[in-house]
C-alpha atoms as a PDB file:
ATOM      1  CA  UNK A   1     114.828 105.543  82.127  1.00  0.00           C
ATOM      2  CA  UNK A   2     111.955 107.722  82.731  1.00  0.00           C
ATOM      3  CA  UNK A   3     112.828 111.258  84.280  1.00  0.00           C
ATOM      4  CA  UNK A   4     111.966 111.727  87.812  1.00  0.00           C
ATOM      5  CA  UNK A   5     109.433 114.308  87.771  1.00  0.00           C
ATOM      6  CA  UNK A   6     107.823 113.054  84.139  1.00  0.00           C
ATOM      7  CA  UNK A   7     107.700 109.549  86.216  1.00  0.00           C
ATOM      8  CA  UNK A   8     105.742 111.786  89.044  1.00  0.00           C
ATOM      9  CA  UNK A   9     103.481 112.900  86.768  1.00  0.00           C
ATOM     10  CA  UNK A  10     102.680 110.398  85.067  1.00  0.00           C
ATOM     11  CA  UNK A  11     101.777 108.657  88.088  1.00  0.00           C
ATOM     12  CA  UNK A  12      99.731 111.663  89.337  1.00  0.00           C
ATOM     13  CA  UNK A  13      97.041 111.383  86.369  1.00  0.00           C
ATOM     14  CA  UNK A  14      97.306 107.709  86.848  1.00  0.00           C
ATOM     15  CA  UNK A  15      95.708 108.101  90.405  1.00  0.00           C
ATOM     16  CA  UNK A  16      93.240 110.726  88.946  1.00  0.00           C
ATOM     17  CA  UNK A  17      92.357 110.356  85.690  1.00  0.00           C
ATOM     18  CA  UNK A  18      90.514 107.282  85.897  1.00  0.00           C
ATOM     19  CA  UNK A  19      88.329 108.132  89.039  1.00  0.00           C
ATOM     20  CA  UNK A  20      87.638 111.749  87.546  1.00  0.00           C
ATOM     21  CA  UNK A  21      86.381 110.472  83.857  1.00  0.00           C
ATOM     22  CA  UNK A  22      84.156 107.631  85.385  1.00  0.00           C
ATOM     23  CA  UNK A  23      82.597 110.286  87.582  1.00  0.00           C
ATOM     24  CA  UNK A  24      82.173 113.479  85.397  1.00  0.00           C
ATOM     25  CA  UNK A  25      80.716 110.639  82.605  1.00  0.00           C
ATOM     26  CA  UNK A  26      78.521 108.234  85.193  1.00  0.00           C
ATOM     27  CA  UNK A  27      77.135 111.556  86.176  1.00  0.00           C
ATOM     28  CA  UNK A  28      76.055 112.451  82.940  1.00  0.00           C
ATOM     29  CA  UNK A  29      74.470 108.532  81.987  1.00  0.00           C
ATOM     30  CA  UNK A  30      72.150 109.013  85.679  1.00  0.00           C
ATOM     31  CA  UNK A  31      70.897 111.911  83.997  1.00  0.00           C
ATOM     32  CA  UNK A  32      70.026 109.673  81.104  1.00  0.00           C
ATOM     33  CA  UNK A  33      68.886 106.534  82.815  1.00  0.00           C
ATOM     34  CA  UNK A  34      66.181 108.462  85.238  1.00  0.00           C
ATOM     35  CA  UNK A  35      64.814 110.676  82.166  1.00  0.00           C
ATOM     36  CA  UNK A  36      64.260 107.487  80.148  1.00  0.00           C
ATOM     37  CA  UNK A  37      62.558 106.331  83.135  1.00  0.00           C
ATOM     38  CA  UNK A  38      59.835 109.191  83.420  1.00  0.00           C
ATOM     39  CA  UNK A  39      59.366 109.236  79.938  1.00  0.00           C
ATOM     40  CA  UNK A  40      62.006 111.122  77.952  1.00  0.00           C
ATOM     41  CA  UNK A  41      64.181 109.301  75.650  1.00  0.00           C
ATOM     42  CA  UNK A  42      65.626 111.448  73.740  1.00  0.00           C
ATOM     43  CA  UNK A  43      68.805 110.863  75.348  1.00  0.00           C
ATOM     44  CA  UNK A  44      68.340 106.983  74.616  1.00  0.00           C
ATOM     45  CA  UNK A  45      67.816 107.600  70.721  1.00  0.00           C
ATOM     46  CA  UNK A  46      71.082 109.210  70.776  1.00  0.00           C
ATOM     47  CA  UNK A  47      73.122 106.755  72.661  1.00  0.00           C
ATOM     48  CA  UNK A  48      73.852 108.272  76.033  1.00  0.00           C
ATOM     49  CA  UNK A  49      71.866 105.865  78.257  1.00  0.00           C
ATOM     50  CA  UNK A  50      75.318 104.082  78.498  1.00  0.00           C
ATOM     51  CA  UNK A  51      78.206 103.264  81.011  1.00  0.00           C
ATOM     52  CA  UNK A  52      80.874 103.641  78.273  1.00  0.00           C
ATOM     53  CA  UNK A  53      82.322 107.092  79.603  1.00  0.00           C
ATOM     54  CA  UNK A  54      83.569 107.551  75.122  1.00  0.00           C
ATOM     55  CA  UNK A  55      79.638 107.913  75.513  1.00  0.00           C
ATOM     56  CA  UNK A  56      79.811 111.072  77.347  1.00  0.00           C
ATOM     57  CA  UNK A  57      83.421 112.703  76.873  1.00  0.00           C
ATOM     58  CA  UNK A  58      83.836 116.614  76.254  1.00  0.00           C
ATOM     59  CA  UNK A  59      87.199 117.037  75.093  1.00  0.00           C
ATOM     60  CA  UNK A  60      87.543 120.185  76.602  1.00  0.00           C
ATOM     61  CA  UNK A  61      85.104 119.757  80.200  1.00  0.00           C
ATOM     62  CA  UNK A  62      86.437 115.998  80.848  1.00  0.00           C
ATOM     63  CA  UNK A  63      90.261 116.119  79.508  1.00  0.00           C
ATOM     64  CA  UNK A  64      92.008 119.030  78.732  1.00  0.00           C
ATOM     65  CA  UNK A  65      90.739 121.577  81.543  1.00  0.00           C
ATOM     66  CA  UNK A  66      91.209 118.931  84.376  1.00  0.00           C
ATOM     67  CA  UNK A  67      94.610 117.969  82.984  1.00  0.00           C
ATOM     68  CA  UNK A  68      95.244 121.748  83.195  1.00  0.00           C
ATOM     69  CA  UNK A  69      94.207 122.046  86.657  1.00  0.00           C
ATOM     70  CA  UNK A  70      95.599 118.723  87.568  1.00  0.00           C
ATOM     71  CA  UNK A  71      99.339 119.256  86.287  1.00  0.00           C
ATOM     72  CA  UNK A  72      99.677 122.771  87.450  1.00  0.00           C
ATOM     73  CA  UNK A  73      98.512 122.200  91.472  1.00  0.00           C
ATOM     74  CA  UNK A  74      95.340 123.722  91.165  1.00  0.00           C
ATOM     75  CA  UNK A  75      93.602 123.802  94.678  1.00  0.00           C
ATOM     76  CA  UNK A  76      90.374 122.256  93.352  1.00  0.00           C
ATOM     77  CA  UNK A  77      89.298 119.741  90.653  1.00  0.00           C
ATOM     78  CA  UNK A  78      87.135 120.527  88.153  1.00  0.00           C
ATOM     79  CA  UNK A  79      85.421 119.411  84.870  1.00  0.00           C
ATOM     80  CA  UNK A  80      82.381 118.078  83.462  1.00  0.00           C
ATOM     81  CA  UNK A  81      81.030 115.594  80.073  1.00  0.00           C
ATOM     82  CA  UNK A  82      78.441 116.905  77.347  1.00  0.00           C
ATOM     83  CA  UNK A  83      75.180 117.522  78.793  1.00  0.00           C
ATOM     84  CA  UNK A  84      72.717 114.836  78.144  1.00  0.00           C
ATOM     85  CA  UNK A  85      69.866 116.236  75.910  1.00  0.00           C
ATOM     86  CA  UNK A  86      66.452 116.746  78.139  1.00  0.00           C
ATOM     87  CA  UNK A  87      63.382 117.237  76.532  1.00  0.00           C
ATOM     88  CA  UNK A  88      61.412 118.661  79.463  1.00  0.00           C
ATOM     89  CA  UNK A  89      57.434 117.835  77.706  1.00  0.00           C
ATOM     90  CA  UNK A  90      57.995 114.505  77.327  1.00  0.00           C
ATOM     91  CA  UNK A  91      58.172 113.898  80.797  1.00  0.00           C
ATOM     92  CA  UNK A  92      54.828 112.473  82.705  1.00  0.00           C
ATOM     93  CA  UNK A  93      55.163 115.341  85.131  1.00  0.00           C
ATOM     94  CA  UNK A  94      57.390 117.587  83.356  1.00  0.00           C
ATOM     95  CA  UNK A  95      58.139 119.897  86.707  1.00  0.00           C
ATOM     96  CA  UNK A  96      58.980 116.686  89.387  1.00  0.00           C
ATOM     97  CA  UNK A  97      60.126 114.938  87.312  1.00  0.00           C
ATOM     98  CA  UNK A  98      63.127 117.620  85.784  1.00  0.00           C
ATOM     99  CA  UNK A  99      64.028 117.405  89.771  1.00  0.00           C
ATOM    100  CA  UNK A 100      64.443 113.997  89.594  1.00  0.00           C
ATOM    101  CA  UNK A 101      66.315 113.581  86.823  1.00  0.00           C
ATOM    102  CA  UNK A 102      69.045 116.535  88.235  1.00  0.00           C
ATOM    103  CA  UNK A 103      68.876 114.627  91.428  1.00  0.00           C
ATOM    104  CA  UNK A 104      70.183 111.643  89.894  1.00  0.00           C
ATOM    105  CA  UNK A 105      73.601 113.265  89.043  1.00  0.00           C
ATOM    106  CA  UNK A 106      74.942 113.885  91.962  1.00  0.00           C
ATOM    107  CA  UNK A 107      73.068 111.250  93.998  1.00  0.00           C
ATOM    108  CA  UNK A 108      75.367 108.559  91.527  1.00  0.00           C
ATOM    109  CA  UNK A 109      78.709 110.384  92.661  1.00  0.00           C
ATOM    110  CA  UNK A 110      76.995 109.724  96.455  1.00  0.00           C
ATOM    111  CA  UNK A 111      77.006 106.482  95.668  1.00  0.00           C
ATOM    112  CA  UNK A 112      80.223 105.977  93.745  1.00  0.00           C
ATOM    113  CA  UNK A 113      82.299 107.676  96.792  1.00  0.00           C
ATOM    114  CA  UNK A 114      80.520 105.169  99.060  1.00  0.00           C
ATOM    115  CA  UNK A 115      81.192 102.363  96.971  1.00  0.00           C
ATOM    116  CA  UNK A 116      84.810 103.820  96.688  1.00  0.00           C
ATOM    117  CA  UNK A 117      85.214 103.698 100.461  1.00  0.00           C
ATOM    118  CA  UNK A 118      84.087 100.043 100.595  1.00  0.00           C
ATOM    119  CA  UNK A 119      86.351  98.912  97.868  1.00  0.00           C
ATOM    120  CA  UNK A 120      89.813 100.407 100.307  1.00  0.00           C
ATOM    121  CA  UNK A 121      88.837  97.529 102.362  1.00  0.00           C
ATOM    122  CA  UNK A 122      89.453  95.024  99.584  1.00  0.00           C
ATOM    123  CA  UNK A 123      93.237  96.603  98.491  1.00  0.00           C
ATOM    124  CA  UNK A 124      94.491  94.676 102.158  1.00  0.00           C
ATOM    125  CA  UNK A 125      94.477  91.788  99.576  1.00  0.00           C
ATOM    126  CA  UNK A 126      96.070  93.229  97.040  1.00  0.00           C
ATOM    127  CA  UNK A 127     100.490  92.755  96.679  1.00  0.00           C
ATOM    128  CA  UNK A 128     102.284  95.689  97.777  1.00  0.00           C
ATOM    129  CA  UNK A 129     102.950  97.340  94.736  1.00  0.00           C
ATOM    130  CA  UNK A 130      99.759  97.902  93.661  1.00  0.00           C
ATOM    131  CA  UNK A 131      97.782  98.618  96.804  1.00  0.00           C
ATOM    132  CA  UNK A 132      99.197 102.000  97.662  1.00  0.00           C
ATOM    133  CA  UNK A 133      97.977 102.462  93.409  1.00  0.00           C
ATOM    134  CA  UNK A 134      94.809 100.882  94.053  1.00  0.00           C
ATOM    135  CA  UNK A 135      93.876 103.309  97.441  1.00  0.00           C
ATOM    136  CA  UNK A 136      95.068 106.307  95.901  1.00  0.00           C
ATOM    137  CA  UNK A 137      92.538 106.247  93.028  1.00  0.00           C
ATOM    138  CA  UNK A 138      89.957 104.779  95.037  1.00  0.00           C
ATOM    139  CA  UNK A 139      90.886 108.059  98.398  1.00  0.00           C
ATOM    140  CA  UNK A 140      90.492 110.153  94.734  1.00  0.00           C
ATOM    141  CA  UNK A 141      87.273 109.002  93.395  1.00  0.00           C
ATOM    142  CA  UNK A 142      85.975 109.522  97.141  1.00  0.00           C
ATOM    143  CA  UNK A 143      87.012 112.664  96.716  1.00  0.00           C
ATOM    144  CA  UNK A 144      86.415 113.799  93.394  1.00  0.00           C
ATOM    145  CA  UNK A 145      82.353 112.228  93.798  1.00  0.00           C
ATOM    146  CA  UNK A 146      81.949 114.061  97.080  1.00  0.00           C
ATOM    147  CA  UNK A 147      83.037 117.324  95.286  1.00  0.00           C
ATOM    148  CA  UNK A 148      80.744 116.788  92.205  1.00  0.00           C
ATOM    149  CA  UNK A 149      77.694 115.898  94.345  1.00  0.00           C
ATOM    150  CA  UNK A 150      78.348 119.170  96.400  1.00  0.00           C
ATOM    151  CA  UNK A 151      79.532 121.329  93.720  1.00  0.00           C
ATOM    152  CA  UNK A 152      76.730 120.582  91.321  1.00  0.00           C
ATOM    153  CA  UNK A 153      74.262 121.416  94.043  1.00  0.00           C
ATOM    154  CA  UNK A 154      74.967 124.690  94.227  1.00  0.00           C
ATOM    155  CA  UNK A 155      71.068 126.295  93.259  1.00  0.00           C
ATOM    156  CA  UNK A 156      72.553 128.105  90.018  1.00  0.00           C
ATOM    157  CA  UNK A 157      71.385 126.632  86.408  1.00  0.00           C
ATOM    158  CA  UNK A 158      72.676 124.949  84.285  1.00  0.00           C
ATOM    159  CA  UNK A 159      73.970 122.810  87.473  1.00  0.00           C
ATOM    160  CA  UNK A 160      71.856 120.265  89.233  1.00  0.00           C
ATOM    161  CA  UNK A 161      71.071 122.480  92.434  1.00  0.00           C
ATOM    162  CA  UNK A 162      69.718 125.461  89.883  1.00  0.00           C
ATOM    163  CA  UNK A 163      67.392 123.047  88.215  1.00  0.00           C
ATOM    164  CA  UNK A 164      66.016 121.321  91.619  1.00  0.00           C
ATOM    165  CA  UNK A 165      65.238 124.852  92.753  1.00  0.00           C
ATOM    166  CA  UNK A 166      63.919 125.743  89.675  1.00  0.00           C
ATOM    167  CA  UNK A 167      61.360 122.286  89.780  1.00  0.00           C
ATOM    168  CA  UNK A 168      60.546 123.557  93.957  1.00  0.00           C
ATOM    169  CA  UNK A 169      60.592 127.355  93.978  1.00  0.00           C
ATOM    170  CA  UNK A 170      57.134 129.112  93.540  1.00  0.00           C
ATOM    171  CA  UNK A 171      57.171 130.376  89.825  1.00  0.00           C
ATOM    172  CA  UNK A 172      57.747 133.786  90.802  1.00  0.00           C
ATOM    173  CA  UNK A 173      61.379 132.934  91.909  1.00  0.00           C
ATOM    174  CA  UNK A 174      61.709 129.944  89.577  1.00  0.00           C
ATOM    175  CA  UNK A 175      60.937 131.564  86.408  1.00  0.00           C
ATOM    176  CA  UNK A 176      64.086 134.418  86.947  1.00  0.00           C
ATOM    177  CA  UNK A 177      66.369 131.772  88.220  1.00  0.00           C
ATOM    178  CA  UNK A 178      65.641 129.744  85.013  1.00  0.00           C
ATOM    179  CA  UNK A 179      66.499 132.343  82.897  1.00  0.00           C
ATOM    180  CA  UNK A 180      70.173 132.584  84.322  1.00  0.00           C
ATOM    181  CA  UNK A 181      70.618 129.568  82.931  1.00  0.00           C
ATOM    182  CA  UNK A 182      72.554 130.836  79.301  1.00  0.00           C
ATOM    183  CA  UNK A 183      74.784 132.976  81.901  1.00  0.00           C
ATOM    184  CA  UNK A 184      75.298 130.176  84.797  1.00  0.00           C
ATOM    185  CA  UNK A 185      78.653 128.670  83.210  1.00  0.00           C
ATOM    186  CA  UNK A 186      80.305 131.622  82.440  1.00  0.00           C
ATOM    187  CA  UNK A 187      79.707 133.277  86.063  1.00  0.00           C
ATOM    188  CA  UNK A 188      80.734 129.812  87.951  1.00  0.00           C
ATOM    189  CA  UNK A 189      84.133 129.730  85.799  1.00  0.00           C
ATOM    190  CA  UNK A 190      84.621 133.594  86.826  1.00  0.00           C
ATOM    191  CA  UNK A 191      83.829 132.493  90.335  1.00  0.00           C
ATOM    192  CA  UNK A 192      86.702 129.705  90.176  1.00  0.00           C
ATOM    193  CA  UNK A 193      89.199 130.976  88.173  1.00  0.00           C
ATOM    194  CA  UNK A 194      88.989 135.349  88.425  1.00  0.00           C
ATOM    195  CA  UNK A 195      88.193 135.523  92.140  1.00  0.00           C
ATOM    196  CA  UNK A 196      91.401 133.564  93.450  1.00  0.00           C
ATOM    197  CA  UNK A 197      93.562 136.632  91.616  1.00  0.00           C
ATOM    198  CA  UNK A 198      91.411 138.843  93.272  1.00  0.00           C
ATOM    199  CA  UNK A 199      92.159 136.471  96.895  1.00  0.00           C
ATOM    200  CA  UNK A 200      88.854 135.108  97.104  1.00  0.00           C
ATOM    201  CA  UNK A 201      88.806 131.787  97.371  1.00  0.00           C
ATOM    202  CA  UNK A 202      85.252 130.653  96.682  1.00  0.00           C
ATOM    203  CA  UNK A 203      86.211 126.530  96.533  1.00  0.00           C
ATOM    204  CA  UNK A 204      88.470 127.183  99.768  1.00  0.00           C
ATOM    205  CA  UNK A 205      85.863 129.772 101.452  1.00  0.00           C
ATOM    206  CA  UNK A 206      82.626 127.622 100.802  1.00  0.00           C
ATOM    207  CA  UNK A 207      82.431 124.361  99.406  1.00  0.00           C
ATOM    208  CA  UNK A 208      85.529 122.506 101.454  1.00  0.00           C
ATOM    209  CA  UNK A 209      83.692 122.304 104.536  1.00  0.00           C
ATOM    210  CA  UNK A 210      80.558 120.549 103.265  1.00  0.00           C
ATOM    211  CA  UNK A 211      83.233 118.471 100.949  1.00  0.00           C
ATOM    212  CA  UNK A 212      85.450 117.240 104.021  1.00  0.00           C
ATOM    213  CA  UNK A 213      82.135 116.825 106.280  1.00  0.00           C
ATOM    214  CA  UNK A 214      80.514 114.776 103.791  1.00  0.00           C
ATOM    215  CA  UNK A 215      83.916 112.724 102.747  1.00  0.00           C
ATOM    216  CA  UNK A 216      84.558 112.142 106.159  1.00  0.00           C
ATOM    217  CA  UNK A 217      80.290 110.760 106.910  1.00  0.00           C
ATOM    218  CA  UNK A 218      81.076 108.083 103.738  1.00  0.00           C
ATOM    219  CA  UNK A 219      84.001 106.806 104.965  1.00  0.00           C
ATOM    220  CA  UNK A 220      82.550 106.364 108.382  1.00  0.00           C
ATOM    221  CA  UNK A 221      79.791 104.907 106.867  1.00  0.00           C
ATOM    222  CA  UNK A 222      82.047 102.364 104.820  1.00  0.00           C
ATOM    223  CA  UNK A 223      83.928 101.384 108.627  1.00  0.00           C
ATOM    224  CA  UNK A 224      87.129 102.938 107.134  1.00  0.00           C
ATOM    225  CA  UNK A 225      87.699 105.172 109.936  1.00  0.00           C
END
């Protein structure tokens, strides 16, 4: 017999894992599919224009750092896959286009968390035992898509929002923004992870209320509530 609280978690990454790889890895393939689509394949040539999420795993960003957060009750939920390879010039219009392509991360999680909210209608159908399964990863990936989309907007590269304002921003601005880019990962992982010891609570402080706002619009939207 399984141990009570091993048989807890186990069902806790049950409920998560699955939601949180297929939208860290989905993510990464939009990236993919829309640069192919104005031009650029190098991500194509090298396989990531795929829905198999082995496709775009990190080790670290997709499994081992959410597991971390996930098994000791971290307040927030974060990870990501290996960046898909953009060549900028071989775009048709190298400066739209680079928005598009960032846009098309987060607007799959959109879509994902919508399509999430729809499927709760469909676990009424489903036997007992596996419906309360079934809603709790589908409630997750709402959850998990709504915080990728709003998280990877934030206007700092390497994330999505830092390279849309990079592709909109007069040069003057976009040009110094761009450069933050080699810095952008290690300041947003001091932002998460230093600032709650100091009781700041950037996730908590910031993000939650576009999160719940935007959860809450979806599952409207999907006639859920």
């Amino acid at each position: 017999m399984i141990a009570p609280d091993l048989a807890a978690a186990f069902y806790k990454i049950s409920v998560w894992a699955l939601p949180l790889v297929l939208a860290i890895t989905l993510h990464e393939a939009a990236h993919a599919l829309v640069a192919r689509r104005l031009g650029d394949d190098t991500a194509q040539r090298l396989g990531r224009v795929s829905l198999n999420p082995l496709r775009h795993v990190d080790p670290f960003g997709t499994v081992l750092l959410p597991g971390i957060l996930l098994l000791t009750g971290s307040p927030f939920l974060f990870g990501w896959a290996k960046p898909v390879p953009i060549n900028l010039w071989r775009m048709h219009n190298p400066r739209r286009d680079m928005v598009l392509v960032a846009l098309a991360g987060p607007g799959i999680n959109l879509l994902l968390a919508l399509l999430s909210a729809l499927l709760l209608h469909l676990t009424l159908f489903l036997p007992s035992g596996m419906a309360g399964w079934a809603e709790a990863n589908l409630a997750n990936s709402v959850l998990i898509n709504v915080i990728l989309a709003v998280f990877n907007m934030i206007p700092l590269p390497p994330l999505d929002g830092g390279r849309v304002a990079v592709g909109v921003l007069p040069q003057a601005l976009a040009l110094p923004l761009a450069r933050m880019e080699r810095y952008g990962m290690v300041i947003l992982l001091g932002a998460l992870l230093v600032l709650p010891v100091l009781g700041i609570n950037l996730f908590q402080s910031v993000l939650w209320t576009p999160i719940r706002s935007l959860a809450m619009a979806i599952y409207a939207l999907a006639g859920v509530i």
